[in-house]
N, C-alpha and C. Protein backbone atom coordinates (compact mmCIF):
# COMPACT_ATOMS: atom_id res chain seq x y z
N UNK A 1 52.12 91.51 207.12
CA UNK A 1 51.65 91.48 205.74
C UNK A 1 50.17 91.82 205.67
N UNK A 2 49.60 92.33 204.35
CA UNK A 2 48.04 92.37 203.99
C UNK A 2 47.57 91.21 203.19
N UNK A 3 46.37 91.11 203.21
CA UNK A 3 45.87 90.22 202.46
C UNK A 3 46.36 90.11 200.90
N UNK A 4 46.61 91.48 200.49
CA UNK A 4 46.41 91.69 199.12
C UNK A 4 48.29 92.03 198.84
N UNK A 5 49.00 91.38 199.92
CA UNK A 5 50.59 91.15 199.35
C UNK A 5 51.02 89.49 198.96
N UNK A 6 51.74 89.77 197.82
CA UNK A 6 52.13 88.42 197.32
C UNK A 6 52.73 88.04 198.67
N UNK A 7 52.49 86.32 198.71
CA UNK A 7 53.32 85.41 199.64
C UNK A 7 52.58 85.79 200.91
N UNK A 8 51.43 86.39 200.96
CA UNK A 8 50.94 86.68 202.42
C UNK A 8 49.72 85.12 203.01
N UNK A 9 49.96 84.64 203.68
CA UNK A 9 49.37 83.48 204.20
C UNK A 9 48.19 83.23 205.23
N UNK A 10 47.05 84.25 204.92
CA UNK A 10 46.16 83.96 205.92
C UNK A 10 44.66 83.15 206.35
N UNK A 11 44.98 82.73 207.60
CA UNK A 11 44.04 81.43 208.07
C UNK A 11 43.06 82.38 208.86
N UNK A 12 41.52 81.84 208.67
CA UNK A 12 40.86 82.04 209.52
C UNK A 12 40.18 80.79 210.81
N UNK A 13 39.69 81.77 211.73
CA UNK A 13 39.11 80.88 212.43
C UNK A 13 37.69 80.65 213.14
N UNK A 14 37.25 79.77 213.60
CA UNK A 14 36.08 80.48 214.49
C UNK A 14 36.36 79.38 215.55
N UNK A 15 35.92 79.82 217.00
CA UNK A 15 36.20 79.12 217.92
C UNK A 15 37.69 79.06 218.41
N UNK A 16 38.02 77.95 219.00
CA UNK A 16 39.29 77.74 219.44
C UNK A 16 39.70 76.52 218.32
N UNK A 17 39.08 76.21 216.74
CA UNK A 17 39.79 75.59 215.64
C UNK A 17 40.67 76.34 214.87
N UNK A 18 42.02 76.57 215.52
CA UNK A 18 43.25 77.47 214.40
C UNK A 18 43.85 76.93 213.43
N UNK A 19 43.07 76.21 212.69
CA UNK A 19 43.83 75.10 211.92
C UNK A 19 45.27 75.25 211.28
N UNK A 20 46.30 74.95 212.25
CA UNK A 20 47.67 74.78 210.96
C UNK A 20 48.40 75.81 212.22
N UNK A 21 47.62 76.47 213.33
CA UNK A 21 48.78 77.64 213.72
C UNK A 21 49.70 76.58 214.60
N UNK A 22 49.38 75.73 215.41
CA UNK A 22 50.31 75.12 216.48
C UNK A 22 51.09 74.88 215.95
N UNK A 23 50.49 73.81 214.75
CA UNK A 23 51.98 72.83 213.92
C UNK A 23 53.11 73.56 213.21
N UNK A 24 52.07 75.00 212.23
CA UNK A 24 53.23 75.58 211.27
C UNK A 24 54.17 76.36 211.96
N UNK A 25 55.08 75.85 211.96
CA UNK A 25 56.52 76.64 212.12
C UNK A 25 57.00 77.77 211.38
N UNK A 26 56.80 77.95 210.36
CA UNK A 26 56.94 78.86 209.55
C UNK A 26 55.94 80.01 210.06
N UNK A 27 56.72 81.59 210.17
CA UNK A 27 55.32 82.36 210.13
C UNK A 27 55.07 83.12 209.32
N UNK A 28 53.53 83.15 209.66
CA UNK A 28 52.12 83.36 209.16
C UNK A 28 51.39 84.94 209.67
N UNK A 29 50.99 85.37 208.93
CA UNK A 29 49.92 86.46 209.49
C UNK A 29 48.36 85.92 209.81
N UNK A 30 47.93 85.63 211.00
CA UNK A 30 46.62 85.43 210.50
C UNK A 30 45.53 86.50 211.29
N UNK A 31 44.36 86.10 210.49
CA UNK A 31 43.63 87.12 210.74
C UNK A 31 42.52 86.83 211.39
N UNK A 32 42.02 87.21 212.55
CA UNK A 32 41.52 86.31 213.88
C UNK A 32 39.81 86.73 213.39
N UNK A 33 38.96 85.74 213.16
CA UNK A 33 37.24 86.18 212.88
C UNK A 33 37.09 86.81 211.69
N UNK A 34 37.16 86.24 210.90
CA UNK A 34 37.08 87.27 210.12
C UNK A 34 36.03 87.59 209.72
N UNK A 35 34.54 87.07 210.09
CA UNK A 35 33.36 86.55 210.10
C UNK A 35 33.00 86.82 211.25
N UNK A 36 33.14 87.43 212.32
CA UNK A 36 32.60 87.32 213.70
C UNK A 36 33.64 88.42 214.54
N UNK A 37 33.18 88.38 215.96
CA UNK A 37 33.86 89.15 216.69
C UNK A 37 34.05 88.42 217.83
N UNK A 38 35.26 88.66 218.53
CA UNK A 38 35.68 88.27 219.45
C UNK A 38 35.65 89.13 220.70
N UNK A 39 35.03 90.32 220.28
CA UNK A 39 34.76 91.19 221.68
C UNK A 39 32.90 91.30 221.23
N UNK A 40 32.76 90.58 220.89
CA UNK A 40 31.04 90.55 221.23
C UNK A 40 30.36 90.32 222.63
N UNK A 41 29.62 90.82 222.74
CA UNK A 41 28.69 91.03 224.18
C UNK A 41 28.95 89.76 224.65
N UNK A 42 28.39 88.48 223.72
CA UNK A 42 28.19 87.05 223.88
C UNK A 42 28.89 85.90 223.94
N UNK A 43 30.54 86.69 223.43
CA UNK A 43 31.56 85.69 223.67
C UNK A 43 32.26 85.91 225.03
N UNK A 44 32.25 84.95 225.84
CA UNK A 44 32.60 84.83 227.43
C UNK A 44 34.32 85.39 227.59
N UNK A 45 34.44 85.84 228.43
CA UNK A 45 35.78 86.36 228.46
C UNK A 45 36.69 85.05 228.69
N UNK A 46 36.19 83.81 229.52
CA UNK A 46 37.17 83.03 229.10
C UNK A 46 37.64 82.37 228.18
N UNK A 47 36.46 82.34 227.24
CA UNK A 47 36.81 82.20 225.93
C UNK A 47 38.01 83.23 224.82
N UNK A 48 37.79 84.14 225.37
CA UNK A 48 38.50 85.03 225.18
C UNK A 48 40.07 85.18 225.17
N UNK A 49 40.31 84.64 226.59
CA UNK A 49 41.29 84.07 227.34
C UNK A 49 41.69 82.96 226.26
N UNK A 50 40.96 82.12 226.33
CA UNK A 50 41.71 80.79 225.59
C UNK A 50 42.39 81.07 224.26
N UNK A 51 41.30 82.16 223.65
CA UNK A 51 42.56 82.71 222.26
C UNK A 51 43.68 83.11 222.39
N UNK A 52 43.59 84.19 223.53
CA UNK A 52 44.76 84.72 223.77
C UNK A 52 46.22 83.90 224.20
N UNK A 53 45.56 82.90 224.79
CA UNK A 53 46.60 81.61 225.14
C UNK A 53 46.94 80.95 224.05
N UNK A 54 46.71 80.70 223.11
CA UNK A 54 46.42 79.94 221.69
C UNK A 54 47.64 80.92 221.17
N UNK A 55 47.39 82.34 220.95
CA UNK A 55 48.18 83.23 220.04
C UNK A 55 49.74 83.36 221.01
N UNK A 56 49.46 83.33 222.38
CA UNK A 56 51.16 83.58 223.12
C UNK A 56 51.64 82.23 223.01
N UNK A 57 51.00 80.85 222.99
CA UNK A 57 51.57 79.95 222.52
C UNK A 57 52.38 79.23 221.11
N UNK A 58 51.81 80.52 220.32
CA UNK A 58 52.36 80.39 218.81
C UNK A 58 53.22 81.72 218.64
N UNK A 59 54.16 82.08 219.13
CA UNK A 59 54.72 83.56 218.83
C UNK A 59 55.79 83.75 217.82
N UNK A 60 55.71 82.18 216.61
CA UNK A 60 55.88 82.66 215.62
C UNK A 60 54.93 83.05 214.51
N UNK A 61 54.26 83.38 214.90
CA UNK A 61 52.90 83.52 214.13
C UNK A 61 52.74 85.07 214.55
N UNK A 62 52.02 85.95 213.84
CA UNK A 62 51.57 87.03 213.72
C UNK A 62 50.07 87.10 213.43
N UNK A 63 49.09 87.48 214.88
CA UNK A 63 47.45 87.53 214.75
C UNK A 63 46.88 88.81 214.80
N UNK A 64 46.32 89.44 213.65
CA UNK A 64 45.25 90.52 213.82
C UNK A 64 43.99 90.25 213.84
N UNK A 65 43.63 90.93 215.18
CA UNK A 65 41.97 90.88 215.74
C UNK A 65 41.48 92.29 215.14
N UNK A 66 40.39 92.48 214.69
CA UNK A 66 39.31 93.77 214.08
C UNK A 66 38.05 93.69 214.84
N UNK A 67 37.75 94.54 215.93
CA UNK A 67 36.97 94.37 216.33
C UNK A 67 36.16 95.75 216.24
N UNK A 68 34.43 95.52 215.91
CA UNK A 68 33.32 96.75 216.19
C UNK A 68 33.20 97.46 217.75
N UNK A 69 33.35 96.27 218.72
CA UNK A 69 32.89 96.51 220.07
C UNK A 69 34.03 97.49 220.46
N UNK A 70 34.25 98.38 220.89
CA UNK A 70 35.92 98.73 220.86
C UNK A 70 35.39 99.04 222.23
N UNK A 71 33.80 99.86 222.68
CA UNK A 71 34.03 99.74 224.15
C UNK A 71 34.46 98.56 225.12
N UNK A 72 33.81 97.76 224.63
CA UNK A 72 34.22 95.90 225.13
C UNK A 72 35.58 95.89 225.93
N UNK A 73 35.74 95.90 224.54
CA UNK A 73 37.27 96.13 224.75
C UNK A 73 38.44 96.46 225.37
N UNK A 74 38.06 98.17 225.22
CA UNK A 74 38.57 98.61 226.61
C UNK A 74 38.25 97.76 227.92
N UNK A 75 37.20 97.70 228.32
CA UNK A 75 37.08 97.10 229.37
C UNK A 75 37.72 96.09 230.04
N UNK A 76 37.14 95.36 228.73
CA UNK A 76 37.89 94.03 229.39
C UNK A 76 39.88 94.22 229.13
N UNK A 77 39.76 94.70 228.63
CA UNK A 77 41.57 94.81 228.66
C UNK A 77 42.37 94.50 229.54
N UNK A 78 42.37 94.81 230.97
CA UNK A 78 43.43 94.67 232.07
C UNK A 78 43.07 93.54 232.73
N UNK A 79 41.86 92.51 232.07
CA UNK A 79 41.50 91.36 232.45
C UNK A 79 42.09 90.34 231.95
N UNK A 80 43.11 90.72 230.51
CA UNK A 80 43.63 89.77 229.86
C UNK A 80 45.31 89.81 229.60
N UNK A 81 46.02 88.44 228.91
CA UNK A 81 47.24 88.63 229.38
C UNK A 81 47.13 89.24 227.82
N UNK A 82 48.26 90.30 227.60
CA UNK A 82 48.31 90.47 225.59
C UNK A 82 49.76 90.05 225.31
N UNK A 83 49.42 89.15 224.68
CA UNK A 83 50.94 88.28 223.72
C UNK A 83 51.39 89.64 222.79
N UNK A 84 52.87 89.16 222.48
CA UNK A 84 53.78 90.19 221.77
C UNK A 84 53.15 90.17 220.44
N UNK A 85 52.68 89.52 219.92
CA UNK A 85 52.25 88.97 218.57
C UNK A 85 50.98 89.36 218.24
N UNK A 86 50.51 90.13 219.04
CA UNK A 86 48.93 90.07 218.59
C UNK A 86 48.41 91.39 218.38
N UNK A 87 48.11 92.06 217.12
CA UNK A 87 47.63 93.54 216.34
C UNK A 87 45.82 93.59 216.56
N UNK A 88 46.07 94.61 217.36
CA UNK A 88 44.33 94.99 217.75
C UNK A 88 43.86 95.80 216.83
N UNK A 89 43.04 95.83 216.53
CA UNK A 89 42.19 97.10 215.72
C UNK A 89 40.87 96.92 215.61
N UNK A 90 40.22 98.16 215.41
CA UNK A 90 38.81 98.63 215.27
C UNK A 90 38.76 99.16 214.18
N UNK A 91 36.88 99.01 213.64
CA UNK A 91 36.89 99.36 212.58
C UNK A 91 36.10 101.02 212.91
N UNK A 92 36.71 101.62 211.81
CA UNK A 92 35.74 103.09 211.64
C UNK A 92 35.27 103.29 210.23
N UNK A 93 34.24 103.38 209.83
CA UNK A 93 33.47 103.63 208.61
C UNK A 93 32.84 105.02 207.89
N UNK A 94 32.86 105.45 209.07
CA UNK A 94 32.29 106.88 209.39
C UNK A 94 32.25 107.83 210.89
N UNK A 95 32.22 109.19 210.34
CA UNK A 95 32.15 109.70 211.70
C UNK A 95 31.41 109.56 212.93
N UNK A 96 30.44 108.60 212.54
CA UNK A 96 29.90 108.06 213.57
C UNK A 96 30.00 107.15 214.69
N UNK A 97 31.17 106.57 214.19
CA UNK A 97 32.52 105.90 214.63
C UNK A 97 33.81 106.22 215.05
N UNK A 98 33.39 107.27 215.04
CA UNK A 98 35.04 107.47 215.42
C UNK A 98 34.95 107.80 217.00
N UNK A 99 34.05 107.67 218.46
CA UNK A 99 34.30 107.52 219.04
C UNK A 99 35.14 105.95 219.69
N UNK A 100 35.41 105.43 218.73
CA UNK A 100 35.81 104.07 218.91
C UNK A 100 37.19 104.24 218.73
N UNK A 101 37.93 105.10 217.88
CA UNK A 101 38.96 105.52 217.88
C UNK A 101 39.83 105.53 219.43
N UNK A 102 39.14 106.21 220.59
CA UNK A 102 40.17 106.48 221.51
C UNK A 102 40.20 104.83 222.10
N UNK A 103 39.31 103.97 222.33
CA UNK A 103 39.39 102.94 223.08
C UNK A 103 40.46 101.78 222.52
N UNK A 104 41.37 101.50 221.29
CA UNK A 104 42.31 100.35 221.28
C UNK A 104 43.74 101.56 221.76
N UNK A 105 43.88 102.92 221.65
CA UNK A 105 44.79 103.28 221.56
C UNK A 105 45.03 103.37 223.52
N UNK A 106 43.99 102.03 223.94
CA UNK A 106 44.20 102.17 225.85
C UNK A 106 44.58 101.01 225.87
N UNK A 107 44.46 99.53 224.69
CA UNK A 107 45.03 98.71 225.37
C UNK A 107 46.51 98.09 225.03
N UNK A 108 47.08 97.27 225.48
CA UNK A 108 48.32 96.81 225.83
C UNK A 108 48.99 95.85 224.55
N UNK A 109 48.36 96.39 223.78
CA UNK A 109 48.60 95.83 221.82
C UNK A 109 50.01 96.21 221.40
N UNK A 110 50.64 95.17 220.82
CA UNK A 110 52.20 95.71 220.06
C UNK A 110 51.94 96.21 219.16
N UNK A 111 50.59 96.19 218.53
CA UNK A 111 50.30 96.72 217.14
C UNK A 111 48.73 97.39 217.57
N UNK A 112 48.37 98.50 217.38
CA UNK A 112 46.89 98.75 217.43
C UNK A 112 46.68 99.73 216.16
N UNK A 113 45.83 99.32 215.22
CA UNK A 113 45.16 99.86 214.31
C UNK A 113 43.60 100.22 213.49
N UNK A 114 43.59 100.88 213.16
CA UNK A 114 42.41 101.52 212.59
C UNK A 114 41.86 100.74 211.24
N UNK A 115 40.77 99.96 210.94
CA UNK A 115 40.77 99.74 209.65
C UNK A 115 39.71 100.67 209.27
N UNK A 116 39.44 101.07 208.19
CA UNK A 116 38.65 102.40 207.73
C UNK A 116 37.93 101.75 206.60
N UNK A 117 37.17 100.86 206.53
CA UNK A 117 36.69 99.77 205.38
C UNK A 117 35.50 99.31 204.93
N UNK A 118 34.53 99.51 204.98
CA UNK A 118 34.54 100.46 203.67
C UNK A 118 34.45 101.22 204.41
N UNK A 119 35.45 102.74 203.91
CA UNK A 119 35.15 103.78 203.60
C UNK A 119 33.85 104.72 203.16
N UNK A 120 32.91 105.24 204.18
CA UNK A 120 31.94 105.66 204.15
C UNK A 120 31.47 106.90 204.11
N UNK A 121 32.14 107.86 204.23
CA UNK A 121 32.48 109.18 204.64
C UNK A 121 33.35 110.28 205.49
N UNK A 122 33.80 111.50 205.37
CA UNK A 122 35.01 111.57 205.82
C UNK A 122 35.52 111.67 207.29
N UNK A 123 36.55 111.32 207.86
CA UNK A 123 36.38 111.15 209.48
C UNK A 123 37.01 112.16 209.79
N UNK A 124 36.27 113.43 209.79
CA UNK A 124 36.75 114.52 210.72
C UNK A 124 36.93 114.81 212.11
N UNK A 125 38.49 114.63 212.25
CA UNK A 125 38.75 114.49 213.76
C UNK A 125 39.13 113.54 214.08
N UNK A 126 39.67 112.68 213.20
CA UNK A 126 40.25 111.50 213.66
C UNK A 126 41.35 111.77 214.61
N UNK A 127 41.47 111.03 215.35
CA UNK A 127 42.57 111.12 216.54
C UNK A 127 43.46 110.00 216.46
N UNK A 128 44.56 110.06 215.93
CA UNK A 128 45.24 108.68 215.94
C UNK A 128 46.82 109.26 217.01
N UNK A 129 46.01 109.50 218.09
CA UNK A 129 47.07 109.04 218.97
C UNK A 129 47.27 107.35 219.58
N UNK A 130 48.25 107.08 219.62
CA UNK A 130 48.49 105.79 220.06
C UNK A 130 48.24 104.60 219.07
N UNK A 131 48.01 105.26 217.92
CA UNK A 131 47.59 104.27 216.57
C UNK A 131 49.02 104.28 215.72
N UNK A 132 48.88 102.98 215.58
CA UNK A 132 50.62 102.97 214.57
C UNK A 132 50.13 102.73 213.14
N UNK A 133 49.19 102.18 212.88
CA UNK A 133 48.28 101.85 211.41
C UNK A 133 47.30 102.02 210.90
N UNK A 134 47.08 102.46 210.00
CA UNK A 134 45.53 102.76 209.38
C UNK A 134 45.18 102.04 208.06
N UNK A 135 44.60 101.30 207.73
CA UNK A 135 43.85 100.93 206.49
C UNK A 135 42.79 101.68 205.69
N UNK A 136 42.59 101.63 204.80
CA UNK A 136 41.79 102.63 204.19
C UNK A 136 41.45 101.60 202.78
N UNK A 137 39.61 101.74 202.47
CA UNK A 137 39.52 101.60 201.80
C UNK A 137 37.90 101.37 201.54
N UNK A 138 37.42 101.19 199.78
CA UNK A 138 36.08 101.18 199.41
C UNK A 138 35.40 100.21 199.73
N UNK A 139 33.96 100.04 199.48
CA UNK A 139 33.63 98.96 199.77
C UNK A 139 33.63 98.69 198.50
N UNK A 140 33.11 96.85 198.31
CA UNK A 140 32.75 96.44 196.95
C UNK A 140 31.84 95.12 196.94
N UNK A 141 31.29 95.03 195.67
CA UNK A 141 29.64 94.17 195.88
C UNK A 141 29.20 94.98 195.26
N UNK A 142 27.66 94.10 195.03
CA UNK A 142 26.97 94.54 194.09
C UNK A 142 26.34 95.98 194.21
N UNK A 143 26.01 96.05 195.78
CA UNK A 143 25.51 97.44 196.31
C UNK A 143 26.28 98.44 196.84
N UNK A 144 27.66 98.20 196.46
CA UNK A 144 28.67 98.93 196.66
C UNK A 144 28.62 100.71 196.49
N UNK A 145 28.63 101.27 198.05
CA UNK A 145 28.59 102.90 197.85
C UNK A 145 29.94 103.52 197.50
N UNK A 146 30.05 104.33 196.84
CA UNK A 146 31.10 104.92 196.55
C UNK A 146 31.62 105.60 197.16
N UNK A 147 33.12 105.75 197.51
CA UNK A 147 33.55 106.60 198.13
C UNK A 147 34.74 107.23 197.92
N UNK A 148 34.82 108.65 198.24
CA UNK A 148 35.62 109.83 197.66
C UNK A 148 37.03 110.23 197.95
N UNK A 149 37.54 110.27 196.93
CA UNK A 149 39.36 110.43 197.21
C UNK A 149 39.20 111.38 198.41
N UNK A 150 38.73 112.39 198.58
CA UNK A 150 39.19 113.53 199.33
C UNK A 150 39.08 112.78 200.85
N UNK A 151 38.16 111.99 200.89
CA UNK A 151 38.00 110.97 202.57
C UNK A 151 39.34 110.49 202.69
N UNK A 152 39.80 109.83 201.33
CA UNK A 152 40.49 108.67 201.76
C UNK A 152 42.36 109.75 201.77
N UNK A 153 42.46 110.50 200.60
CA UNK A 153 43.46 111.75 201.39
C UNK A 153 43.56 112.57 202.71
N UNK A 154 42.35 112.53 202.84
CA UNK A 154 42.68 113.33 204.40
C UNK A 154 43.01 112.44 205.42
N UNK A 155 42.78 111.46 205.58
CA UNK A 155 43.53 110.44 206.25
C UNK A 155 44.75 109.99 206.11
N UNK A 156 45.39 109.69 204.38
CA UNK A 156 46.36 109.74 204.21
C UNK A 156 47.03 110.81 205.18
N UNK A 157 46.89 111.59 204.50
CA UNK A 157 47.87 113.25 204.63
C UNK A 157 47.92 113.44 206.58
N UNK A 158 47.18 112.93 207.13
CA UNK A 158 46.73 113.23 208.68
C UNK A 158 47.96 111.76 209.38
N UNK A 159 48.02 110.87 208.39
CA UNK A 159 48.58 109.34 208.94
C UNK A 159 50.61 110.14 208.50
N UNK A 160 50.54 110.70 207.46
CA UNK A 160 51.79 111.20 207.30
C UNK A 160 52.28 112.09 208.27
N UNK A 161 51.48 112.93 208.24
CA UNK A 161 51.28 114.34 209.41
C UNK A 161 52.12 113.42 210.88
N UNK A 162 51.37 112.45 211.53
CA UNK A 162 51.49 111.69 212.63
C UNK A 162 52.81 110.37 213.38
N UNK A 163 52.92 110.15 211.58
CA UNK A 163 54.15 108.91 210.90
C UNK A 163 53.60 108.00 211.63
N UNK A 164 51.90 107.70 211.33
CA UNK A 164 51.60 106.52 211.43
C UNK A 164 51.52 105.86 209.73
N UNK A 165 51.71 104.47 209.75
CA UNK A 165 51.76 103.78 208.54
C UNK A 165 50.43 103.84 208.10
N UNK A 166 50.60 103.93 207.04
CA UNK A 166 49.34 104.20 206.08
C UNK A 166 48.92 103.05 205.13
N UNK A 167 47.78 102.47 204.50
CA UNK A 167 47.61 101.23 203.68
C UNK A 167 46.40 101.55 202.91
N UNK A 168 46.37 102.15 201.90
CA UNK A 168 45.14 102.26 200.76
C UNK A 168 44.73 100.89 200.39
N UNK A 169 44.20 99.80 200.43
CA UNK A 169 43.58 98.59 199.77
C UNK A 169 42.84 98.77 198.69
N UNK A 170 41.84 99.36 198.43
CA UNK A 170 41.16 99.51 197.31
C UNK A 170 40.35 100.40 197.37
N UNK A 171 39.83 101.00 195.59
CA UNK A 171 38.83 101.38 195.85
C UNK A 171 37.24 101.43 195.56
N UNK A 172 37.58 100.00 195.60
CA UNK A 172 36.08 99.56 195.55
C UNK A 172 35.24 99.23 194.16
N UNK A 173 34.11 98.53 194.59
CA UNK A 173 33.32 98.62 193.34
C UNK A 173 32.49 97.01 193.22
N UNK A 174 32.05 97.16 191.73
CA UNK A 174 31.28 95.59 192.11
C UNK A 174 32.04 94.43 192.17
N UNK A 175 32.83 94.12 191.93
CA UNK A 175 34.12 92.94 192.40
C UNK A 175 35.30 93.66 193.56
N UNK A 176 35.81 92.86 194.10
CA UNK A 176 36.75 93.29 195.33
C UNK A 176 38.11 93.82 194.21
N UNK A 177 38.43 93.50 193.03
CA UNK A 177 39.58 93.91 192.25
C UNK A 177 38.88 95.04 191.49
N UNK A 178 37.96 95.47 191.48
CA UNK A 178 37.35 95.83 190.45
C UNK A 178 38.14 97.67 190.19
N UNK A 179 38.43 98.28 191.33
CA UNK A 179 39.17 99.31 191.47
C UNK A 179 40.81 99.25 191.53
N UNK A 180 41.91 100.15 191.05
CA UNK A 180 43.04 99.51 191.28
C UNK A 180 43.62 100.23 192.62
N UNK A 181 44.61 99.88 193.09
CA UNK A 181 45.06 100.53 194.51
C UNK A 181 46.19 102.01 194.57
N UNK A 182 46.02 102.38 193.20
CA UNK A 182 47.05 103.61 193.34
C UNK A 182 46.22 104.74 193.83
N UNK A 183 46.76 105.56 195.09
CA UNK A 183 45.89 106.80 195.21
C UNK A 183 46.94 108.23 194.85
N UNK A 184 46.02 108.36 193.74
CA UNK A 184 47.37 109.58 193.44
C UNK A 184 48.43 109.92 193.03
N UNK A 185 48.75 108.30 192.08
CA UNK A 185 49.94 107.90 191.27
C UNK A 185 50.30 106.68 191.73
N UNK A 186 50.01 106.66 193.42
CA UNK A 186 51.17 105.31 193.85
C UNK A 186 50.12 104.59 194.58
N UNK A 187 51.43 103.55 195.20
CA UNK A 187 50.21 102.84 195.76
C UNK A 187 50.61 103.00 197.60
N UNK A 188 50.01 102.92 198.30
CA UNK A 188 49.94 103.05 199.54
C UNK A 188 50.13 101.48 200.67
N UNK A 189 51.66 101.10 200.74
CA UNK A 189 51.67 99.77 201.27
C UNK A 189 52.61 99.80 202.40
N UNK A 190 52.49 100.67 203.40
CA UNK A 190 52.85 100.83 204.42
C UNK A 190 52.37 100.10 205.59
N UNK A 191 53.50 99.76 206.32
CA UNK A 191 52.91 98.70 207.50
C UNK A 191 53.82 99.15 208.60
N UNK A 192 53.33 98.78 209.91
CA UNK A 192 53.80 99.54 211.43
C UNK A 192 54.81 98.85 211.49
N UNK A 193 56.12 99.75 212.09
CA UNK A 193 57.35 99.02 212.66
C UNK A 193 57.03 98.44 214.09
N UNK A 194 57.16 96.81 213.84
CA UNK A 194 57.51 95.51 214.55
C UNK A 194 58.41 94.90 214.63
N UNK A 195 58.81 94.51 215.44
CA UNK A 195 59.98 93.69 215.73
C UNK A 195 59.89 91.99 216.28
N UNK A 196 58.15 92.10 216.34
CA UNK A 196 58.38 90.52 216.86
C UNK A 196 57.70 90.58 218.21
N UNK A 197 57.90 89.22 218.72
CA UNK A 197 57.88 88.91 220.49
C UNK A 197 58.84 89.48 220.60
């Protein structure tokens, strides 16, 4: 699920406090930092570890990590165990970013995706090999930059091209609703085929 689907249920965390994942039985999407990073220079890999133990211990639960560091990442990858349950992704904002693109599509993720958020300018050359999802969307706030259908179509049209799932969220403005989510008549609410642990 996305944030912005009815009945979608997500917890954040910081540290090793997951409040509600051990106990709830029922599952949940949650969405790991949403405030922080977990492949930061400064968070210890065994710390690291301990999430990852946290998320294969709950595998009715569904966790997406978004991480900037994407070299990190790579790296540390074959250092860690990856639960069935757990959706990697990096963010890209601009073409200045998009060398970050090749590094989740190396690690051992049931889900690895692209979030594109805000949307900053257009990413020529995106490479979504090994990417099953892409997000797309404006920023919003008071200093909110604008950004242009033709960015956020060529990604579309490139995610179709590929039959990776595609997800328009918004497009932006000075409130997070403030834009509506149709690009082009419809709305864009595509999500990667999963099956679970």
């Amino acid at each position: 699920m996305h944030p912005d689907e009815p009945g979608t249920k997500y917890c954040f965390f910081s540290g090793l406090d997951m409040p509600g994942t051990t106990e709830q039985k029922n599952p949940r999407t949650v969405f790991v930092n949403s405030m922080s990073d977990l492949f930061h220079a400064r968070v210890p890999l065994d710390f690291v570890r301990q999430v990852f133990e946290v998320m294969a211990d709950t595998p009715q639960h569904t966790y997406q990590v978004l991480t900037k560091r994407a070299r990190r990442l790579r790296q540390v990858a074959d250092q860690l165990v990856w639960p069935g349950n757990l959706w990697m992704g990096v963010s890209v904002e601009t073409a200045k970013e998009l060398p970050r693109v090749d590094d989740p599509g190396q690690v051992p993720a049931s889900v690895r995706f692209l979030s594109c958020e805000p949307l900053l300018g257009p990413l020529d050359g995106l490479n979504l090999d090994g990417i099953h999802w892409v997000i797309a969307g404006g920023e919003s706030g008071p200093r909110h930059r604008p950004m242009e259908e033709a960015w956020v179509t060529q990604i579309r049209d490139l995610c179709l091209d590929e039959r990776v799932a595609f997800f328009f969220k918004q497009w932006g403005g000075h409130m997070p609703k403030a834009g509506d989510r149709t690009l082009q008549g419809r709305t864009w609410d595509q999500m990667p085929a999963f099956t679970g642990v």
